[in-house]
Protein backbone atom coordinates (compact mmCIF):
# COMPACT_ATOMS: atom_id res chain seq x y z
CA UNK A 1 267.91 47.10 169.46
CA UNK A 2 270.86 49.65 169.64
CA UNK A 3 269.49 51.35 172.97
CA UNK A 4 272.04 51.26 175.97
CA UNK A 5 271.56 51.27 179.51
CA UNK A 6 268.00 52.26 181.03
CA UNK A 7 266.55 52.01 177.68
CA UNK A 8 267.58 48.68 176.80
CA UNK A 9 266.62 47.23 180.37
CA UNK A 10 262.71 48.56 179.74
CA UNK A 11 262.58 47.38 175.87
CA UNK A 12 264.04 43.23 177.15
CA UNK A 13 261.45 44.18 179.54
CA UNK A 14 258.68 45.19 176.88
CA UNK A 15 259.86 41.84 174.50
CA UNK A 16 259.65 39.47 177.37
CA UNK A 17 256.32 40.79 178.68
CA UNK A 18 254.88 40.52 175.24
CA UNK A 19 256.15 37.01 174.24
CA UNK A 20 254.24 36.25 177.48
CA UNK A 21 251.35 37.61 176.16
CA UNK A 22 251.43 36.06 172.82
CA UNK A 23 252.31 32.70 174.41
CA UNK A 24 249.44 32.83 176.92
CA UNK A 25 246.71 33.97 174.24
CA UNK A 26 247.87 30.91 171.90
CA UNK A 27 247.40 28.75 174.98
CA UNK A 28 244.28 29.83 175.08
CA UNK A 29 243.07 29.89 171.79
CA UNK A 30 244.30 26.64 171.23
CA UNK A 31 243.10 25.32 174.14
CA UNK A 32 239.72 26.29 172.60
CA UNK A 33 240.19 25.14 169.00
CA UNK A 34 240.74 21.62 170.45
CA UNK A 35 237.97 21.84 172.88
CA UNK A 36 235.63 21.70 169.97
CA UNK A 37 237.70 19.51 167.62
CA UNK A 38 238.40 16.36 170.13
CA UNK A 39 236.55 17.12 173.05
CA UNK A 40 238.20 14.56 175.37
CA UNK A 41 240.64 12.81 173.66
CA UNK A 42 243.78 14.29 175.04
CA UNK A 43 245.19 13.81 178.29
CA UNK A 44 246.02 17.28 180.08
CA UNK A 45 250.43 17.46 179.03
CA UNK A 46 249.10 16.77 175.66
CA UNK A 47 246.51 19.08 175.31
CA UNK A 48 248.80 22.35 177.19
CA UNK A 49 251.41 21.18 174.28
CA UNK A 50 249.30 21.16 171.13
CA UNK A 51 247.22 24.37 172.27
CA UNK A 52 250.18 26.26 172.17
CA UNK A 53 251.42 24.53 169.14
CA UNK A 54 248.09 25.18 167.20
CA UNK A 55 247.28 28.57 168.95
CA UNK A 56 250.72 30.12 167.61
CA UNK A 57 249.86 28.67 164.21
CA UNK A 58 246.46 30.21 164.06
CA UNK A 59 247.72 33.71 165.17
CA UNK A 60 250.20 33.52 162.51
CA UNK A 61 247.38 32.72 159.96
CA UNK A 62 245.09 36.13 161.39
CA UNK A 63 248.41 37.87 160.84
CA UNK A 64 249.20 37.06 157.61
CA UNK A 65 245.03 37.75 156.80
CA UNK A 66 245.80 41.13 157.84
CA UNK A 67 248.63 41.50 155.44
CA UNK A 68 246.62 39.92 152.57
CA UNK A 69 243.93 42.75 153.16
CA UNK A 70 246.46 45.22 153.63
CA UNK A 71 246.10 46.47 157.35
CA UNK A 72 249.61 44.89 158.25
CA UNK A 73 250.28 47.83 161.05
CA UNK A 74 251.55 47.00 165.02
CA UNK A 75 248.65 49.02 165.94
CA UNK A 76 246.23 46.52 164.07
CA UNK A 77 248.46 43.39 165.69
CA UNK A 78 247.54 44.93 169.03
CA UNK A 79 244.04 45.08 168.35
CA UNK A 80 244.08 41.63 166.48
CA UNK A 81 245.90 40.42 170.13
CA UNK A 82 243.82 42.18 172.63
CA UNK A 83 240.82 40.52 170.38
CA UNK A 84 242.16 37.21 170.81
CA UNK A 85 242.82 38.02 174.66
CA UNK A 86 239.60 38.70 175.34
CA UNK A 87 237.96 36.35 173.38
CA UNK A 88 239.73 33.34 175.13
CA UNK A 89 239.96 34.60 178.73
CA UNK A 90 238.40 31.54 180.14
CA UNK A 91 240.77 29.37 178.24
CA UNK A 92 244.05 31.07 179.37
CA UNK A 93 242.94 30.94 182.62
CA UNK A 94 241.98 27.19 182.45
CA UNK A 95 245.54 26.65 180.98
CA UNK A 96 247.59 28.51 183.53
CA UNK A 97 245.26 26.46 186.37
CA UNK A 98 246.20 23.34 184.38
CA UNK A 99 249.81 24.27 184.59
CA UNK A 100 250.23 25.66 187.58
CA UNK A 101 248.16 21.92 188.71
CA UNK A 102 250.59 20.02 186.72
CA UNK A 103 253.61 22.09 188.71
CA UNK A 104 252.55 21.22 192.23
């Protein structure tokens, strides 16, 4: 980044919204990978920790399908995100519950 001032407040803005993002839909999608692996087997620290270990992995591996087919654009990544978003709404949501559960 080589913006300065207003411009470089709205783009930490734009990095840390979207690492949210990313963070939350690998909570998610993890969340529902090990759902159907070990249903049950996990307490609920371990499962919010290997969701969003797994989840990140298996957004990586979509990513690098899209380069292998040659669509490797941010405007494909978006779509490939807001897929994924929508997809696991009901297991980011279950996460942040679990989390904010954990918190109080």
């Amino acid at each position: 980044m080589t913006a300065t001032g207003f411009r470089a407040t709205i783009d930490s803005f734009f990095a840390i919204g979207l690492f949210t993002a990313v963070l939350l839909i690998s909570l998610g999608l993890g969340k529902l990978t090990i759902e159907r692996i070990v249903p049950g087997l996990l307490s609920d620290g371990e499962v919010l920790i290997y969701s969003s270990l797994l989840g990140l992995g298996l957004i990586a591996y979509q990513i690098l399908l899209l380069g292998l087919i040659g669509v490797l654009k941010p405007i494909s990544i978006g779509f490939l995100l807001a897929g994924n978003a929508i997809a696991v709404r009901n297991g980011i949501l279950d996460s942040l519950n679990l989390m904010l559960a954990k918190i109080r």
